[in-house]
N, C-alpha and C. Protein backbone atom coordinates (compact mmCIF):
# COMPACT_ATOMS: atom_id res chain seq x y z
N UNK A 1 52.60 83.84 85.09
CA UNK A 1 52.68 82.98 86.24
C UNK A 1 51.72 81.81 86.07
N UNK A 2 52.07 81.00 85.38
CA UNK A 2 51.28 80.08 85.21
C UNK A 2 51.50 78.72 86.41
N UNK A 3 50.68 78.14 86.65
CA UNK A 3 50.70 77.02 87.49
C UNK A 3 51.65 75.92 87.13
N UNK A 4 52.21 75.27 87.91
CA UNK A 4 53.46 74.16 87.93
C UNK A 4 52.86 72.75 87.79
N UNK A 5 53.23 71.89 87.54
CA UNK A 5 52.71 70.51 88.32
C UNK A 5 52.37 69.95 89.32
N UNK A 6 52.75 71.39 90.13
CA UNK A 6 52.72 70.66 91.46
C UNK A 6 51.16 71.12 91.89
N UNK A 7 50.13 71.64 91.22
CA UNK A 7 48.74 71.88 91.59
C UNK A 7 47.87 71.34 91.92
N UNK A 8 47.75 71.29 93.35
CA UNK A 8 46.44 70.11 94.70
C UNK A 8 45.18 71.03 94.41
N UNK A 9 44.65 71.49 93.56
CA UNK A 9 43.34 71.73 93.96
C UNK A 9 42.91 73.52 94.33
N UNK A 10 43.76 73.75 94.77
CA UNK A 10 43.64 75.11 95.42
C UNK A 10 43.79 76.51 94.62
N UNK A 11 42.55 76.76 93.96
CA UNK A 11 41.99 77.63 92.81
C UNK A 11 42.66 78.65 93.61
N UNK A 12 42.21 79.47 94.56
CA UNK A 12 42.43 80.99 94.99
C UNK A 12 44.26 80.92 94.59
N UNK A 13 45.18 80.13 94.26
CA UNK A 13 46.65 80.48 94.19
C UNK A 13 46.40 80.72 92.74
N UNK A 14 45.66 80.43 91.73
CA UNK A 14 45.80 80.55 90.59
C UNK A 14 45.72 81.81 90.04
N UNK A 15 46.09 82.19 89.21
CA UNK A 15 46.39 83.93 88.92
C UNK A 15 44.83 84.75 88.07
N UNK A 16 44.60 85.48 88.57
CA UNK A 16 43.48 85.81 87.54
C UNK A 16 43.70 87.34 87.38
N UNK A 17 42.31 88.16 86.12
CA UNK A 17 42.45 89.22 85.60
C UNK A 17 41.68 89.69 85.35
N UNK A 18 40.70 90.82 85.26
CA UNK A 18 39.33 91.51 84.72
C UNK A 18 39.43 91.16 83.59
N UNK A 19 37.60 90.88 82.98
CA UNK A 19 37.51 90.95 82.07
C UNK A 19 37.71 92.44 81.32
N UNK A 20 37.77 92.10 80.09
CA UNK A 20 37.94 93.78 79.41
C UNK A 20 36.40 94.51 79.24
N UNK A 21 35.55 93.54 78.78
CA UNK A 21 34.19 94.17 78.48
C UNK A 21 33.69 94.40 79.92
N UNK A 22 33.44 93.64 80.99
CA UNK A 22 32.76 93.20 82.43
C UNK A 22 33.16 93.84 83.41
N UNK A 23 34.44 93.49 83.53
CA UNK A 23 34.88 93.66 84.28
C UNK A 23 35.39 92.17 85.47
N UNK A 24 34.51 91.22 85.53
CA UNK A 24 34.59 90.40 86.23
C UNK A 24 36.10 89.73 86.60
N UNK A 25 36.10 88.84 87.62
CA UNK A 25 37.38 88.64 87.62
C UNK A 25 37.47 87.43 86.95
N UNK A 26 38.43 86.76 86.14
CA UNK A 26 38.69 85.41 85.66
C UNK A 26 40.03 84.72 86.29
N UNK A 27 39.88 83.27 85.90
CA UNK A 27 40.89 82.74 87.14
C UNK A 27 41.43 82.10 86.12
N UNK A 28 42.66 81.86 86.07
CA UNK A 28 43.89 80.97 85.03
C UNK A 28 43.20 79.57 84.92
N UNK A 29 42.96 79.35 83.13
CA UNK A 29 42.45 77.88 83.21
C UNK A 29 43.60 77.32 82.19
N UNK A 30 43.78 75.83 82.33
CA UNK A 30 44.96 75.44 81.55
C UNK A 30 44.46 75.60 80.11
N UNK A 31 43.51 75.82 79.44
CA UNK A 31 43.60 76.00 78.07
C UNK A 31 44.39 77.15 77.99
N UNK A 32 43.93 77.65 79.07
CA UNK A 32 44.67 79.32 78.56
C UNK A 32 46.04 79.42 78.16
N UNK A 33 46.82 78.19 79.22
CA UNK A 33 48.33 78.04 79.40
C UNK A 33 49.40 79.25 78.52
N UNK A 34 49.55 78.96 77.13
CA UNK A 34 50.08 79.57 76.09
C UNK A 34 49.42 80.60 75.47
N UNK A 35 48.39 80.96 76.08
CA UNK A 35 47.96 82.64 76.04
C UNK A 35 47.62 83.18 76.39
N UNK A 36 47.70 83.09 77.94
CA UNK A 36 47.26 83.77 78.87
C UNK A 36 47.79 85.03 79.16
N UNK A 37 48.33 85.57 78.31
CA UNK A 37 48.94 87.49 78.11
C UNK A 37 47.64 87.88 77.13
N UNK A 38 47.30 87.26 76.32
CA UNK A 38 46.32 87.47 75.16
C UNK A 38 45.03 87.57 75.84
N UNK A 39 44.82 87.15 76.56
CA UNK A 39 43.09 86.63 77.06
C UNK A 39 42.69 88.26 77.52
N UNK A 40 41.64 88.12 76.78
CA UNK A 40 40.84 89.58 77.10
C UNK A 40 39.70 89.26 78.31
N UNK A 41 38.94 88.22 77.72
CA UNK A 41 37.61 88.55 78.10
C UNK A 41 36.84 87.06 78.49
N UNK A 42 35.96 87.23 79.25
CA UNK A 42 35.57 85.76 79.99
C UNK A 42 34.41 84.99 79.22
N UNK A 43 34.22 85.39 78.20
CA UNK A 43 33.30 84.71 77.16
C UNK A 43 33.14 85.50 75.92
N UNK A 44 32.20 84.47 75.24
CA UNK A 44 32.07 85.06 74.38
C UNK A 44 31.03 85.84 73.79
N UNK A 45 30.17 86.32 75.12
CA UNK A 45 29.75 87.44 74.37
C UNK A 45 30.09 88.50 74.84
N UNK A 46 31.36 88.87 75.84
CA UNK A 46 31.96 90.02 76.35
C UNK A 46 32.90 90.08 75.24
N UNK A 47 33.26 88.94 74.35
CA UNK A 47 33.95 88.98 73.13
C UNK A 47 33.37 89.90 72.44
N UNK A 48 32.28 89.85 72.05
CA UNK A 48 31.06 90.62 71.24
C UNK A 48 30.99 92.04 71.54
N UNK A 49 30.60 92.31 72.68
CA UNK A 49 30.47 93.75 73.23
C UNK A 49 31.82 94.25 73.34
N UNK A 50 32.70 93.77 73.39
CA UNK A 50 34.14 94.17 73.34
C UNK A 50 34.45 94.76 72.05
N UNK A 51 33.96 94.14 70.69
CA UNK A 51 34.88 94.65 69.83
C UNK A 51 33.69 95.10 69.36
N UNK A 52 32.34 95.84 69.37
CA UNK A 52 31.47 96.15 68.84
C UNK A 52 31.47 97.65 69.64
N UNK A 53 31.87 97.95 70.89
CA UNK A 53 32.43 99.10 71.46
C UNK A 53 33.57 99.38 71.13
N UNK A 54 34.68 98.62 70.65
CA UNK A 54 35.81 99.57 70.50
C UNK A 54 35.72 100.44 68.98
N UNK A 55 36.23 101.49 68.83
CA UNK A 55 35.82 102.36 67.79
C UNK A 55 36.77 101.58 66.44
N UNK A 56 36.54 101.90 65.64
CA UNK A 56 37.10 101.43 64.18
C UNK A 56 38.33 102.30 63.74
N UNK A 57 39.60 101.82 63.16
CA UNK A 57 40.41 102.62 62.91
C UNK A 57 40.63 103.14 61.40
């Protein structure tokens, strides 16, 4: 659900998701646009603790 053109300003309609490491909530930013199914995590050092906790296969 990504945002249209038609967007005045009004953040709370924009779609967001927990981080994976945090938990926190994150809010749809247009970089994300084309991967916003992919987006794990709200920086990068929840990037860090993210894949330094997940176990090795």
């Amino acid at each position: 659900m990504a945002p249209g053109s038609n967007f005045k300003g009004n953040k709370q309609a924009l779609p967001s998701k927990p981080c994976a490491a945090c938990g926190r909530p994150m809010s749809w930013r247009k970089r994300w646009a084309r991967t916003w199914a992919q987006v794990l995590y709200c920086s990068d050092r929840c990037r860090q603790q993210g894949r330094q906790s997940a176990p090795a296969p």
